[in-house]
N, C-alpha and C. Protein backbone atom coordinates (compact mmCIF):
# COMPACT_ATOMS: atom_id res chain seq x y z
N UNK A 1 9.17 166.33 11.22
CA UNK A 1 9.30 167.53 10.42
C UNK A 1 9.25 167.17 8.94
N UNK A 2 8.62 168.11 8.11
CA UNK A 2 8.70 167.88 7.02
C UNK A 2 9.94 168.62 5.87
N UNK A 3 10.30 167.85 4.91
CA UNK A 3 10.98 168.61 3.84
C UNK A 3 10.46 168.66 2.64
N UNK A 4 11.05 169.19 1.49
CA UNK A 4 10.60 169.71 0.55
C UNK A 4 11.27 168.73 -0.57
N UNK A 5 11.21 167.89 -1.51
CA UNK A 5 11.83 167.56 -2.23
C UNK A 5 11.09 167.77 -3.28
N UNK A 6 11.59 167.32 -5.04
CA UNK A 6 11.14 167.15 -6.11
C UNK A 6 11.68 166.18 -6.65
N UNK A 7 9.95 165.72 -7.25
CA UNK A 7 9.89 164.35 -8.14
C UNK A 7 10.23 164.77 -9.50
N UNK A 8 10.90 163.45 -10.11
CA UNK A 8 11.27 163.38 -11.57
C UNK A 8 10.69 164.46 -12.80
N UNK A 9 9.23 164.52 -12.43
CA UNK A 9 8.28 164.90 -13.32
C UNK A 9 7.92 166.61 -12.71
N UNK A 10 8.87 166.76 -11.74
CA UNK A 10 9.19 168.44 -11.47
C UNK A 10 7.72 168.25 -10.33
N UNK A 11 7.27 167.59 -9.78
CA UNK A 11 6.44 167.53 -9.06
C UNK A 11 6.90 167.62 -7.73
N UNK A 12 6.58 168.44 -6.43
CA UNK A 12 7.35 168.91 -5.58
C UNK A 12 6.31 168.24 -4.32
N UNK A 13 6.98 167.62 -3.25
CA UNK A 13 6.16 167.07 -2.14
C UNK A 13 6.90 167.62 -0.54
N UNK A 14 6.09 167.07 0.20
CA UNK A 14 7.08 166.80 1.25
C UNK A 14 6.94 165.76 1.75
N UNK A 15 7.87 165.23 2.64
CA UNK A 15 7.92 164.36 3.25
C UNK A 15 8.44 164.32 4.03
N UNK A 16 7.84 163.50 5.39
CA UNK A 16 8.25 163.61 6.78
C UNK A 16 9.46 162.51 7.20
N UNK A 17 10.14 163.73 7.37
CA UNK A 17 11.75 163.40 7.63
C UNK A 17 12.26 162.60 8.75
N UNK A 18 11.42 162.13 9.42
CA UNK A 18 11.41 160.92 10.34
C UNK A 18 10.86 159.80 10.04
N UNK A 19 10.35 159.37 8.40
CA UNK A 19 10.45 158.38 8.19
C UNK A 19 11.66 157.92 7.17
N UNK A 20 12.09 158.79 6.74
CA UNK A 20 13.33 158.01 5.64
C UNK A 20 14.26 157.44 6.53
N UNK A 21 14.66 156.27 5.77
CA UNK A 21 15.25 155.02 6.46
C UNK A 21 16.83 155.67 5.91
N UNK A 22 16.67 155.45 4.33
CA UNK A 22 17.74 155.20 3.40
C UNK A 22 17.77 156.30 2.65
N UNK A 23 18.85 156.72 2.19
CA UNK A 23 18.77 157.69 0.71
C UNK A 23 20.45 157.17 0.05
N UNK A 24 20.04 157.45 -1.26
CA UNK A 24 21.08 156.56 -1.63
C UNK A 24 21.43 157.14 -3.06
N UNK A 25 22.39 157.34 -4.16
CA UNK A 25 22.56 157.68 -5.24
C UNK A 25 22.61 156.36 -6.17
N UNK A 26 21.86 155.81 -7.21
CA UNK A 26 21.78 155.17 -7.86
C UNK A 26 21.70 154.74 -9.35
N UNK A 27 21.82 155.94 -10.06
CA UNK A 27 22.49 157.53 -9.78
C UNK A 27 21.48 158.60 -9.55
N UNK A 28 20.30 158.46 -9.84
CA UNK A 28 19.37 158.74 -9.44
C UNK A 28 19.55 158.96 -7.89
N UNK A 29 19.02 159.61 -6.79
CA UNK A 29 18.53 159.81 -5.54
C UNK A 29 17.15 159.15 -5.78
N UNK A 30 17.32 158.02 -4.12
CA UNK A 30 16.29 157.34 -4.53
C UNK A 30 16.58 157.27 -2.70
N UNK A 31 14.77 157.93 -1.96
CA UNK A 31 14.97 157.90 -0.78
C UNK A 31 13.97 156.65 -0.36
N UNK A 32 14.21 156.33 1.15
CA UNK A 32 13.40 154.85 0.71
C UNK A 32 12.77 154.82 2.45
N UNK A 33 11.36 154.77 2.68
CA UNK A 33 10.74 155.44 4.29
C UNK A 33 10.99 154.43 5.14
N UNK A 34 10.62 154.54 6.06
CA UNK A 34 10.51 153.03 6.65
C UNK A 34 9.26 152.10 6.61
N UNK A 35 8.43 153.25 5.69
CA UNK A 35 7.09 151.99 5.39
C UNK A 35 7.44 150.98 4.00
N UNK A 36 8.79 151.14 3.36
CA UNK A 36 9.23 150.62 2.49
C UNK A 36 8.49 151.04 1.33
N UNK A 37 8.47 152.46 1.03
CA UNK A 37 7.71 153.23 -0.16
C UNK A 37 9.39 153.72 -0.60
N UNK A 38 9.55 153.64 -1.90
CA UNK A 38 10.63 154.29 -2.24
C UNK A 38 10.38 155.53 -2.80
N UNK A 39 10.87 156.81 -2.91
CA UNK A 39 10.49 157.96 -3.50
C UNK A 39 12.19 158.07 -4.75
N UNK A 40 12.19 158.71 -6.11
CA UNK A 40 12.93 159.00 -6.63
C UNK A 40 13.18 160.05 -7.08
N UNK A 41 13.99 161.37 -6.37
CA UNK A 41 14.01 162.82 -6.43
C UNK A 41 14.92 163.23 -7.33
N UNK A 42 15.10 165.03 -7.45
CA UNK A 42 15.97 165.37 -7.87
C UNK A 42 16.93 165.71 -7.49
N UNK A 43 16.53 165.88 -6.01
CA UNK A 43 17.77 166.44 -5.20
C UNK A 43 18.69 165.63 -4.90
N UNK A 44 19.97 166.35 -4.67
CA UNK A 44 21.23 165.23 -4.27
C UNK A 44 21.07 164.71 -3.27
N UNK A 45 21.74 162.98 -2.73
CA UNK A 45 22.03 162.94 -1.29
C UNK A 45 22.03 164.10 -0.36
N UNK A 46 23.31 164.65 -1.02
CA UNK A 46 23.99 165.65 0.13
C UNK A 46 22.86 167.01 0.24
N UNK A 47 22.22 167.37 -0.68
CA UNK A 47 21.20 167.98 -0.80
C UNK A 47 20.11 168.07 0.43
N UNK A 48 19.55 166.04 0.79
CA UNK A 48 18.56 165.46 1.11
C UNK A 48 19.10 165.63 2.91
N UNK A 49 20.50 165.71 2.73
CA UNK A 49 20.58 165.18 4.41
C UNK A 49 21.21 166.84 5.26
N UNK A 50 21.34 167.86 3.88
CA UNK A 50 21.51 169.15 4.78
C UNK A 50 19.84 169.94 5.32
N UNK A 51 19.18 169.25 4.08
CA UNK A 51 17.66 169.44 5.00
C UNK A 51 17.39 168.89 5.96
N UNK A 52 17.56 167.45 5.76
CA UNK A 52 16.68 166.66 7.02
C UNK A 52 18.02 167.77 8.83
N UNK A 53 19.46 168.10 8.25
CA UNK A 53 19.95 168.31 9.93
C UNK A 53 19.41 169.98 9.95
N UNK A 54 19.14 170.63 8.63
CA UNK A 54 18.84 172.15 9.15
C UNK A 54 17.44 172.18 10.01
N UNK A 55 16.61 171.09 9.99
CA UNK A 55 15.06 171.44 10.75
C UNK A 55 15.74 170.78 12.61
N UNK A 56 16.50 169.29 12.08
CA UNK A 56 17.00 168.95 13.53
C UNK A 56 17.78 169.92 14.56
């Protein structure tokens, strides 16, 4: 399934929510796939993981 996040530069993607490995505050949100691509959003953690359980 996919979600909706936004990049730094207000640029908005999705990404399929069965590959993020990691998400992490650094302080930045910085989610990280399991192809080892890191993405750096705006959204919060807690933000990142009420999407990924509302599609589950």
């Amino acid at each position: 399934m996919l979600i909706e996040v936004t990049k730094l530069n207000d640029e908005k993607i999705l990404v399929n929510s069965d590959l993020i490995e990691i998400v992490e505050t650094t302080p930045d949100t910085v989610i990280t796939l399991t192809t080892g691509r890191k993405l750096i959003v705006k959204e919060s953690r807690q933000e990142i993981g009420n999407r990924v359980k509302s599609i589950g």
